[in-house]
C-alpha atoms as a PDB file:
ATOM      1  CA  UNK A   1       3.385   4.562 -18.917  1.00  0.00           C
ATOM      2  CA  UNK A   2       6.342   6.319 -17.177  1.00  0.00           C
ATOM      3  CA  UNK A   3       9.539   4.037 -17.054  1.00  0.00           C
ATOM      4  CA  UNK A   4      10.834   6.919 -14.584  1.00  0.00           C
ATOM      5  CA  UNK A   5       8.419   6.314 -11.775  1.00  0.00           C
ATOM      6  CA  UNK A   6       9.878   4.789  -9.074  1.00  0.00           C
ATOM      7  CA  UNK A   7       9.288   4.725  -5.010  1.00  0.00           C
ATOM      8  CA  UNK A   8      12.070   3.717  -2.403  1.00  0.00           C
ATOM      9  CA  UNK A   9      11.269   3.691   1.401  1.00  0.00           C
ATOM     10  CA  UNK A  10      13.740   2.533   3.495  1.00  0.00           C
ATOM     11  CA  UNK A  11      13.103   2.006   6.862  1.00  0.00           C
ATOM     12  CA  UNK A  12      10.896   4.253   7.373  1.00  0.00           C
ATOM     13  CA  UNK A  13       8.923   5.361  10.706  1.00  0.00           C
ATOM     14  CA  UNK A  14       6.341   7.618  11.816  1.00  0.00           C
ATOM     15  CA  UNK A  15       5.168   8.857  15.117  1.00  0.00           C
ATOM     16  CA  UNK A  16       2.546  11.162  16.754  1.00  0.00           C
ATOM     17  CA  UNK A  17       2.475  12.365  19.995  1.00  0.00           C
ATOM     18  CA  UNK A  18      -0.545  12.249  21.661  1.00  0.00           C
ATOM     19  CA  UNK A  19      -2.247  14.209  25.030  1.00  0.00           C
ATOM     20  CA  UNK A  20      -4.590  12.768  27.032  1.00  0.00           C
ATOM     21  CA  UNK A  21      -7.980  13.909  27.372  1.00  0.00           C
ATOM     22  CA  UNK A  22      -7.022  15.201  30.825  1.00  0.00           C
ATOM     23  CA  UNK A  23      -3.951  17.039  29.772  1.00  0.00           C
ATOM     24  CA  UNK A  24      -5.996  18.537  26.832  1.00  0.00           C
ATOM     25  CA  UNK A  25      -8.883  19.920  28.704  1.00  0.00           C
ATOM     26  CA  UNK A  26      -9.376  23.562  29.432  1.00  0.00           C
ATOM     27  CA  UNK A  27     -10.169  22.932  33.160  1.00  0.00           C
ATOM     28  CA  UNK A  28      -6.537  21.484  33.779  1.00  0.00           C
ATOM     29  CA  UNK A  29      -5.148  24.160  31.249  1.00  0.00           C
ATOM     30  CA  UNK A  30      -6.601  26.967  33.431  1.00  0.00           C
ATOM     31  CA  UNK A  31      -5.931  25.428  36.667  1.00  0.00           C
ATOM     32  CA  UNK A  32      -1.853  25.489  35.542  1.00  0.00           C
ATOM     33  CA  UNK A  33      -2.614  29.214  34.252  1.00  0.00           C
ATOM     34  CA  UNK A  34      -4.163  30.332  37.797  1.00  0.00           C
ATOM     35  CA  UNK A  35      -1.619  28.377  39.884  1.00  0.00           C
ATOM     36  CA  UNK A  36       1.180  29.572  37.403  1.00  0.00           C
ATOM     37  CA  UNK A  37       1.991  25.461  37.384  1.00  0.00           C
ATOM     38  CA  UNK A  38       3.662  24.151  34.022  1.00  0.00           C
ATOM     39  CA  UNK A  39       1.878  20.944  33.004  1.00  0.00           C
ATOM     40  CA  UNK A  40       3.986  18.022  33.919  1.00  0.00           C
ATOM     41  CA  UNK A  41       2.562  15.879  31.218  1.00  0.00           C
ATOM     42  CA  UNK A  42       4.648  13.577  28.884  1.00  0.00           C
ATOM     43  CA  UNK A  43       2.418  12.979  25.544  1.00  0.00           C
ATOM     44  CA  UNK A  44       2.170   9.570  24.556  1.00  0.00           C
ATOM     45  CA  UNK A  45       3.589   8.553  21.741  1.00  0.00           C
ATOM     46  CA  UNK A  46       1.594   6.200  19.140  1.00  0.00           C
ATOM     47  CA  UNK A  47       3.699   4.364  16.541  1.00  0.00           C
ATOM     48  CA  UNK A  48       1.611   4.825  13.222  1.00  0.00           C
ATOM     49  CA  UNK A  49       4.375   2.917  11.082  1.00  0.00           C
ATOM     50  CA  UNK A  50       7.499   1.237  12.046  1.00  0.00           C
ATOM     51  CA  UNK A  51      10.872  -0.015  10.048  1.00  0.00           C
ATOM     52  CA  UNK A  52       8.453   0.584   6.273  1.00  0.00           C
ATOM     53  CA  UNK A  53      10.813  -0.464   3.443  1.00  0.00           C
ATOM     54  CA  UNK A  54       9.808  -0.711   0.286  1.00  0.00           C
ATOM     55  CA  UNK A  55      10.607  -0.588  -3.791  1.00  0.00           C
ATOM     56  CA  UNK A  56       7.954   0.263  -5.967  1.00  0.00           C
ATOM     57  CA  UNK A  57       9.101   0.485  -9.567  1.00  0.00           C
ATOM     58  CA  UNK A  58       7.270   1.149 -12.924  1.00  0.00           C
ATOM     59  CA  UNK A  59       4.671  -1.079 -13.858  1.00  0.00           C
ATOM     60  CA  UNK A  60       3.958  -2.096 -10.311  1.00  0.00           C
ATOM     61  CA  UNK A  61       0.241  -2.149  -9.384  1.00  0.00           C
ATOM     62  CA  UNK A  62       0.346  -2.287  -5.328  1.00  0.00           C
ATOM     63  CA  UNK A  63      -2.001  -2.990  -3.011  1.00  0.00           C
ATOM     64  CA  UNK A  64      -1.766  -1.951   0.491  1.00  0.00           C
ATOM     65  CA  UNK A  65      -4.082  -4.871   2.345  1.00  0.00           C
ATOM     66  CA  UNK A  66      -4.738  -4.501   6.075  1.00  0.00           C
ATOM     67  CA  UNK A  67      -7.091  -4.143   9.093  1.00  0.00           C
ATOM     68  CA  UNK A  68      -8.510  -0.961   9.990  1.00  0.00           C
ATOM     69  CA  UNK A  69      -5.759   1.151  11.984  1.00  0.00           C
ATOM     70  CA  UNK A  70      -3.093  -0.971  10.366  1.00  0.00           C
ATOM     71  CA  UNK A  71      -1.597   2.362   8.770  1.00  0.00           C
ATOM     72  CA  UNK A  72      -2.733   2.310   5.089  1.00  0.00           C
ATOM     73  CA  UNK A  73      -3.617   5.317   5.104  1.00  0.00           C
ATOM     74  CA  UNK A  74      -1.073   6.845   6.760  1.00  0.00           C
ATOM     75  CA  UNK A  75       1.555   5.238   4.289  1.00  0.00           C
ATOM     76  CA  UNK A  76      -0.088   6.983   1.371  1.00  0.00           C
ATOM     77  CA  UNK A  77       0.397  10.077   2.751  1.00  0.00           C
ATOM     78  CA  UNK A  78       3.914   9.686   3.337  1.00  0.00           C
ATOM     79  CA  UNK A  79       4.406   8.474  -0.080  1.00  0.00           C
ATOM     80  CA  UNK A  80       2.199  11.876  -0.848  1.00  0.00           C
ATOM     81  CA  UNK A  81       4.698  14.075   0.848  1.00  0.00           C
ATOM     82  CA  UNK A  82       1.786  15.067   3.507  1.00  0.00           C
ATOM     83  CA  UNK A  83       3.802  13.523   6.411  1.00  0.00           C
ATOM     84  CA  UNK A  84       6.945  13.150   6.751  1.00  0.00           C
ATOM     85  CA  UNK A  85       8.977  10.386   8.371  1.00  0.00           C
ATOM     86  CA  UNK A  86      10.095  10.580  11.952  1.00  0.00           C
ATOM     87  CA  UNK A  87      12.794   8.001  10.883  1.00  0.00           C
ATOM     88  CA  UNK A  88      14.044   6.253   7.650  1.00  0.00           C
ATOM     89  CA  UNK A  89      14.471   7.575   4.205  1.00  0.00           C
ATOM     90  CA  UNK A  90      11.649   8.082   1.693  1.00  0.00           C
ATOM     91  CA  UNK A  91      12.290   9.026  -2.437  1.00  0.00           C
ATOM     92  CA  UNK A  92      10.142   9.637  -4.763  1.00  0.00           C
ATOM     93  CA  UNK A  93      10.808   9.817  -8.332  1.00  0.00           C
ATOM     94  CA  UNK A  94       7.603  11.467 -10.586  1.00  0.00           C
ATOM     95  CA  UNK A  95       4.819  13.360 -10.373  1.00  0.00           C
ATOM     96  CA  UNK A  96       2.164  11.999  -7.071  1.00  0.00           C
ATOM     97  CA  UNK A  97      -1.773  11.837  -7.728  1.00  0.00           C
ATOM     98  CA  UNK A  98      -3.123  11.740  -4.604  1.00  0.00           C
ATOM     99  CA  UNK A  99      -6.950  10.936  -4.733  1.00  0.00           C
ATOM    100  CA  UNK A 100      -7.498  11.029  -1.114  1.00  0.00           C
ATOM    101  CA  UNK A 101      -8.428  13.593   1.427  1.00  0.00           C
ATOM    102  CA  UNK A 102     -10.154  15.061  -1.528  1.00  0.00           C
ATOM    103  CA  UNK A 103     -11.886  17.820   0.081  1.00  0.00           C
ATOM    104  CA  UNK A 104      -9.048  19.445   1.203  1.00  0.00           C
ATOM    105  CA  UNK A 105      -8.624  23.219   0.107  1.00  0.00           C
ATOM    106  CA  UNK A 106     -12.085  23.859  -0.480  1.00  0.00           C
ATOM    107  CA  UNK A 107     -13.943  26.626   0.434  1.00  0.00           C
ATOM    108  CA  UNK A 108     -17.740  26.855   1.317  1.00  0.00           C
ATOM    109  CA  UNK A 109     -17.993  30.087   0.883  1.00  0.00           C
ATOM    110  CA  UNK A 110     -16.318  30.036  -2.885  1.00  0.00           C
ATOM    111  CA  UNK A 111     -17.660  29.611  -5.855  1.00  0.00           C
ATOM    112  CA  UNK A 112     -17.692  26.336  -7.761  1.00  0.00           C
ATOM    113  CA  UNK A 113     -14.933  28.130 -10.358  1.00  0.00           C
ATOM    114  CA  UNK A 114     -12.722  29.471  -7.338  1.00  0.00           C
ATOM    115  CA  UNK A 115     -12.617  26.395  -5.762  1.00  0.00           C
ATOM    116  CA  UNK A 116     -10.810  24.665  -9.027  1.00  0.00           C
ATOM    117  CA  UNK A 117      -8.365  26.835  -8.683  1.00  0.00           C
ATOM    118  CA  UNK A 118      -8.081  26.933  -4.620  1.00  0.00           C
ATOM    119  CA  UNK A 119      -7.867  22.307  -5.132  1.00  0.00           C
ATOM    120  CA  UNK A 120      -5.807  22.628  -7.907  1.00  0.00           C
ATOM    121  CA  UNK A 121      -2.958  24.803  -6.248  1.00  0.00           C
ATOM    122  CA  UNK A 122      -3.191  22.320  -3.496  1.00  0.00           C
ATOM    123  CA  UNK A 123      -2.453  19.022  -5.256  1.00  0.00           C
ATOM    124  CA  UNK A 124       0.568  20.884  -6.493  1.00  0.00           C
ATOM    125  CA  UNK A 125      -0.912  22.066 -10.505  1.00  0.00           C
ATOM    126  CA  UNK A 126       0.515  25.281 -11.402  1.00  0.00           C
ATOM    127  CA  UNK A 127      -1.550  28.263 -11.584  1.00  0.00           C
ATOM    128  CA  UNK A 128      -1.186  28.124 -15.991  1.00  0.00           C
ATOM    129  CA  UNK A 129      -1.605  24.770 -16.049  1.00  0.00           C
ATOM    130  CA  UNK A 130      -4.979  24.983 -13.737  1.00  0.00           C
ATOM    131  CA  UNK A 131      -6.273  27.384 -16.461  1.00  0.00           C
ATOM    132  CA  UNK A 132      -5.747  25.797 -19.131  1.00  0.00           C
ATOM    133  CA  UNK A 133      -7.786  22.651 -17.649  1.00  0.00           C
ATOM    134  CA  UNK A 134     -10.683  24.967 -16.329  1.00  0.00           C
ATOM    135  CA  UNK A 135     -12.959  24.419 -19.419  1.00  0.00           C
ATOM    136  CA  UNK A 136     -12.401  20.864 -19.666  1.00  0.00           C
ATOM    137  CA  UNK A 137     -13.095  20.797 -15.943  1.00  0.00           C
ATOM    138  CA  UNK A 138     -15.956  22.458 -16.170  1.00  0.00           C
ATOM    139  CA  UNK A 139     -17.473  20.234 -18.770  1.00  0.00           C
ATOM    140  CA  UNK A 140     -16.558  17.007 -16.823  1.00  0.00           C
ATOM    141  CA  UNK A 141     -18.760  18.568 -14.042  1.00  0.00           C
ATOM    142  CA  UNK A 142     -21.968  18.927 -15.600  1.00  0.00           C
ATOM    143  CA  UNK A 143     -22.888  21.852 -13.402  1.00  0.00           C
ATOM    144  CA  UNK A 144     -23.209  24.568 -15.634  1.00  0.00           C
ATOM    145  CA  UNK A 145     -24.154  27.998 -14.190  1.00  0.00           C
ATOM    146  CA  UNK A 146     -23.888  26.512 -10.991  1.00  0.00           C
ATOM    147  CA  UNK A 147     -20.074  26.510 -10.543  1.00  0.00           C
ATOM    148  CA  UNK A 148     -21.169  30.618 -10.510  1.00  0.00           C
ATOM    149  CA  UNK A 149     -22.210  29.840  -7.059  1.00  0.00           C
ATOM    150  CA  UNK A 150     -20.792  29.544  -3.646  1.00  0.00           C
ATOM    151  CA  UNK A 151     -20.087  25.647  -2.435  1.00  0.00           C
ATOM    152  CA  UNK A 152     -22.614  25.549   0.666  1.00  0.00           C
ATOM    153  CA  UNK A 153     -25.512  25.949  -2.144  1.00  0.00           C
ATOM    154  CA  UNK A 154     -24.252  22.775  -3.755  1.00  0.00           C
ATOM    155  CA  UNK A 155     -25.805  19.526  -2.542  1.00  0.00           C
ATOM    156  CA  UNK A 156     -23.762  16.131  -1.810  1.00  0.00           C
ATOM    157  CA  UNK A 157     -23.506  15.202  -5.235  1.00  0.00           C
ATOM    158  CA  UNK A 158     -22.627  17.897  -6.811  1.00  0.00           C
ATOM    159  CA  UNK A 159     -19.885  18.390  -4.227  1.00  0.00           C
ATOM    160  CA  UNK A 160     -19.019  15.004  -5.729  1.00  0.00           C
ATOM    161  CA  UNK A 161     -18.838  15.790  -8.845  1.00  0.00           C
ATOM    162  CA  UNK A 162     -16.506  18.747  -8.558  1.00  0.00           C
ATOM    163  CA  UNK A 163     -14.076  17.206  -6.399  1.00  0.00           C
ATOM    164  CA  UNK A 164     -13.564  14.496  -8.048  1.00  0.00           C
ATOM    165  CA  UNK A 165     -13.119  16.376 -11.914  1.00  0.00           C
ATOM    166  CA  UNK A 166     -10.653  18.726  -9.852  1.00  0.00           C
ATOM    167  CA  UNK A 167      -8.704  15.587  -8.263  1.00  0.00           C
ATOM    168  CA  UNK A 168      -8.430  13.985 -12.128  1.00  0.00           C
ATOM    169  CA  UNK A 169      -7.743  16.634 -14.151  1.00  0.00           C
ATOM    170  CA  UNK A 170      -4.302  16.688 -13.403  1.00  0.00           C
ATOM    171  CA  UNK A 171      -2.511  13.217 -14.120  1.00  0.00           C
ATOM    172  CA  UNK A 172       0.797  11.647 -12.659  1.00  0.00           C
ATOM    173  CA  UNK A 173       3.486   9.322 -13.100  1.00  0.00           C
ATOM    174  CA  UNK A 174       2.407   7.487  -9.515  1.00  0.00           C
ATOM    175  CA  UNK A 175      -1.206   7.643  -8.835  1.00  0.00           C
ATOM    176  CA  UNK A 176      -2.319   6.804  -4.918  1.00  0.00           C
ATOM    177  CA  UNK A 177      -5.943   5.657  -4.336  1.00  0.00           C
ATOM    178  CA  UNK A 178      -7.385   5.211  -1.013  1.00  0.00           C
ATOM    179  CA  UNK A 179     -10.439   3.195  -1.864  1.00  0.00           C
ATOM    180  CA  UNK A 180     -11.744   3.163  -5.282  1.00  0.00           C
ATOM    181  CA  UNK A 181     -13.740   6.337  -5.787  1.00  0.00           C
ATOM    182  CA  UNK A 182     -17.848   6.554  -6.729  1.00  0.00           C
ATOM    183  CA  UNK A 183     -19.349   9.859  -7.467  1.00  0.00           C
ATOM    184  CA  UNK A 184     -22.317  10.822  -8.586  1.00  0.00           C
ATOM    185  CA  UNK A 185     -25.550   8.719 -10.544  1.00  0.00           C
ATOM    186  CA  UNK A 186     -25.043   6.075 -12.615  1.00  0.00           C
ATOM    187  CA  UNK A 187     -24.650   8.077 -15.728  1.00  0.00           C
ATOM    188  CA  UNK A 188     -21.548  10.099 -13.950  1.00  0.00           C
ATOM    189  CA  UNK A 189     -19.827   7.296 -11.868  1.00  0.00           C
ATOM    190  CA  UNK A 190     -19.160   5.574 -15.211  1.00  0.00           C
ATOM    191  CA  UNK A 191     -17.955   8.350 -17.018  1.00  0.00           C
ATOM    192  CA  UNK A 192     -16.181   8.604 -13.713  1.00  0.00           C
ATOM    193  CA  UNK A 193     -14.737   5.325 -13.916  1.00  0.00           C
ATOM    194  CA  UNK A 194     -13.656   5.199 -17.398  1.00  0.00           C
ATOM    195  CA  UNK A 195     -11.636   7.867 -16.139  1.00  0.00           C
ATOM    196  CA  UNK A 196     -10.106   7.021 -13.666  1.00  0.00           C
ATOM    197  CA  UNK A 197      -9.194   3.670 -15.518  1.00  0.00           C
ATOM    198  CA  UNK A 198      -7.668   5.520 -18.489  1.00  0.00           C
ATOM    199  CA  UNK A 199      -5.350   7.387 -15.709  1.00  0.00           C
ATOM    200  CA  UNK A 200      -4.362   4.069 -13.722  1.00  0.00           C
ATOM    201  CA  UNK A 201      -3.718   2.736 -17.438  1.00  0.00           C
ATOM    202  CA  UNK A 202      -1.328   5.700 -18.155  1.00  0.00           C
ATOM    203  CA  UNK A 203       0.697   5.612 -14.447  1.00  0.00           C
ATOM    204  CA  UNK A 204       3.773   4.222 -14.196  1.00  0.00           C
ATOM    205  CA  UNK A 205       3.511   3.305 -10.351  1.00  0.00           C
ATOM    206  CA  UNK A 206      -0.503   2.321  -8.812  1.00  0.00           C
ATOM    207  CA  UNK A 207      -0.836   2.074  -4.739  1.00  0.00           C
ATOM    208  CA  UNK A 208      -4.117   1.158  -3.947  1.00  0.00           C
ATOM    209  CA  UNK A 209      -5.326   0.866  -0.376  1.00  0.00           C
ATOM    210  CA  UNK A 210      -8.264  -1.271  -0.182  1.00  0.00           C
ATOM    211  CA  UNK A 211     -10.745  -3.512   1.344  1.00  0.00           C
ATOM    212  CA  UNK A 212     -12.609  -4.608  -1.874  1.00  0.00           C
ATOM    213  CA  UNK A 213     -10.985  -8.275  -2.717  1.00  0.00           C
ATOM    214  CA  UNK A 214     -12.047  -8.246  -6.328  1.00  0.00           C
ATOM    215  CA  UNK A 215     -10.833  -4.966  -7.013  1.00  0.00           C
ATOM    216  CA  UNK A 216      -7.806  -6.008  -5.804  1.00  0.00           C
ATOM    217  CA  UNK A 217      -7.364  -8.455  -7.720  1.00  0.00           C
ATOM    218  CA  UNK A 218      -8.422  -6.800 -10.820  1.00  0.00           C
ATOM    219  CA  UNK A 219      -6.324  -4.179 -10.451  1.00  0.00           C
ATOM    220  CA  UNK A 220      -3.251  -4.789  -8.463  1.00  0.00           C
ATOM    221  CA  UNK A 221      -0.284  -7.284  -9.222  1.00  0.00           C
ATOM    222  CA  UNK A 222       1.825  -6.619  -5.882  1.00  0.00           C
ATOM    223  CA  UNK A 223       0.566  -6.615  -2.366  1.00  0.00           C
ATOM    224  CA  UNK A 224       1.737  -5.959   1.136  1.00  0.00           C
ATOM    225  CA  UNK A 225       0.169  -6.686   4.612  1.00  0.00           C
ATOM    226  CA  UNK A 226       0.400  -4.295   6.998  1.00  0.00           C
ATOM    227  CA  UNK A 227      -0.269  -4.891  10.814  1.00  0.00           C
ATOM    228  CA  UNK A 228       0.172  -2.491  13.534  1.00  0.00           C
ATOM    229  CA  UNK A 229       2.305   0.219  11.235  1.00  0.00           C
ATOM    230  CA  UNK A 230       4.574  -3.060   9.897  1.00  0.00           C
ATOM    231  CA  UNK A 231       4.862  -4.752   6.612  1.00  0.00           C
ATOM    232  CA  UNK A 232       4.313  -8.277   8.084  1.00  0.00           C
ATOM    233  CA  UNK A 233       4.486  -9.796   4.494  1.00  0.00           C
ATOM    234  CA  UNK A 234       4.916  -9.002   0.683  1.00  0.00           C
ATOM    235  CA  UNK A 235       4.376 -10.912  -2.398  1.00  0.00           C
ATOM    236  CA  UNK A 236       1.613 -11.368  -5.532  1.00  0.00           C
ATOM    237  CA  UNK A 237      -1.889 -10.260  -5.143  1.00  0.00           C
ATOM    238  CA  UNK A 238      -2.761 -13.993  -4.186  1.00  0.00           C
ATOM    239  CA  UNK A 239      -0.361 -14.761  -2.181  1.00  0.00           C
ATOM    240  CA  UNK A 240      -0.820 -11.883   0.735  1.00  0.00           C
ATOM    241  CA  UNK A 241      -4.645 -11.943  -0.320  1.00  0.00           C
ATOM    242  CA  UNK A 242      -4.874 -15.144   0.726  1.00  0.00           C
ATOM    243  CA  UNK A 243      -2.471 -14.845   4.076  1.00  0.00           C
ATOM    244  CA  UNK A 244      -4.335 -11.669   5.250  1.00  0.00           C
ATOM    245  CA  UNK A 245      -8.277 -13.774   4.737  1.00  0.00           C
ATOM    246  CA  UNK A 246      -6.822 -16.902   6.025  1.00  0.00           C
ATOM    247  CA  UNK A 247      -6.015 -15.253   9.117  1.00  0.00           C
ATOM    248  CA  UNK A 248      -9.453 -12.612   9.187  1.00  0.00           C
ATOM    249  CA  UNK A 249     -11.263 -16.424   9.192  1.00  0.00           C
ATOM    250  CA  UNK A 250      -9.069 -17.894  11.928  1.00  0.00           C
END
C-alpha cells in the first residue's frame, strides 16, 4: 500500500452551462444567421457539485453513496483530473486509476493491438511502459489472433474483455471505481475479479461509487452522502449507510 496517497478537496464546485433546446436548435440558429440577429440567450447554469471538501488519506476505503444525479460521478472525475473545478481547490497526491468511462479512446476501426496502445496513452501510461505490458495484456484477453482485427468485428464481450485488461494493466496509488466492474463469462469475470481485488488490496486510497449495499460494506470503511452536488453527511460505512436507507424508506 502507498503511505503517499493522499486526496484534499477543499471547497470545491462545479458548474455547466446549459442551452435550451430552443436556443440549441438549428431553426433558431439560422433564423439569427438570416436576420444577422445575435442570440440573446443566457445558458442556464446547473450546479453539479457545490462547497465539496474532503480528506482522503492512505488506507481509506470510500464510498461515495447517493441518489441518481446526486453527483457521484461527477466527483470521480474531478478527483480523475477530467473536470476541473469551477471553484475550490483540489490536490492530488499519487498515481489515479480511473476505471470508468472505460471506452474512451477506442477506435472501431483499430485493431484489438492498436487500441492498447490508443487506451493506454489515454489513462496517462507511457508509451514504454504500454509495451512492456502488451504481452501480458494480451494474455489476460484471451483473444488470440483476434486482437489482429479491427474493433467493430469484435462482439460485446470481447469488447469487454479488452477494455477491461487495458483499464488494469496499469496500477495506482488511488484507484476510482464507478460501480464494481463484470466482464465477460463466468470463467473471465473471476479471473476478472481476483484482479481487480489484488489492485484495491495494493492502493493506498479506494473511492468507490456505488449502489450495491453489500459491496459497500465489504469493501469500503468511509462513506459520504451526497445530495444535490453536496456532502450532506460523512462518517463509517454504517453510519451514512444507514442515514441514506433510512431516508430512501421514509
Amino acid at each position: 500500500m502507498s503511505l503517499a496517497a493522499h486526496i484534499l478537496l477543499r471547497n470545491v464546485a462545479v458548474t455547466f452551462p446549459v442551452l435550451s433546446f430552443r436556443d440549441r436548435s438549428l431553426r433558431s440558429r439560422l433564423v439569427n444567421a438570416v436576420t444577422l440577429r445575435r442570440a440573446a440567450a443566457v445558458p442556464r447554469i446547473v450546479s453539479a457539485l457545490s462547497d465539496v471538501s474532503l480528506d482522503i488519506r492512505a488506507g481509506d476505503r470510500l464510498a461515495i453513496i447517493g441518489a441518481n444525479g446526486a453527483g457521484k460521478t461527477t466527483l470521480l472525475r474531478v478527483l480523475a483530473g477530467i473536470y476541473h473545478p469551477t471553484a475550490g481547490s483540489v490536490d492530488v497526491a499519487g498515481r489515479c486509476l480511473s476505471l470508468f468511462d472505460l471506452q474512451a479512446g477506442f477506435d472501431e476501426e483499430a485493431t484489438g493491438y492498436e487500441n492498447i496502445v490508443r487506451r493506454g496513452l489515454v489513462i496517462g501510461a507511457r508509451r514504454a511502459e504500454i509495451d512492456a505490458r502488451r504481452a501480458e495484456i494480451a494474455e489476460f484477453t484471451e483473444l488470440g489472433d483476434r486482437l489482429d482485427l479491427p474493433l467493430r468485428t469484435y462482439s460485446s464481450g470481447m469488447m469487454l474483455r479488452l477494455i477491461f485488461a487495458v483499464a488494469t494493466a496499469v496500477e495506482g496509488e488511488i484507484v476510482l471505481l464507478d460501480e464494481w466492474i463484470g466482464v465477460g463469462d463466468q470463467q473471465f469475470r473471476k479471473k476478472a475479479r481476483q484482479r481487480l481485488d489484488e489492485i484495491v488490496a495494493r492502493a493506498g486510497i479506494l473511492v468507490l461509487a456505488s449502489h450495491d449495499v453489500e459491496l459497500i460494506k465489504s469493501t469500503c470503511n468511509r462513506a459520504i452522502l451526497l445530495e444535490q452536488g453536496r456532502i450532506t453527511a460523512a462518517g463509517t460505512t454504517d453510519e451514512i449507510l444507514d442515514r441514506y436507507l433510512g431516508g430512501a424508506k421514509a
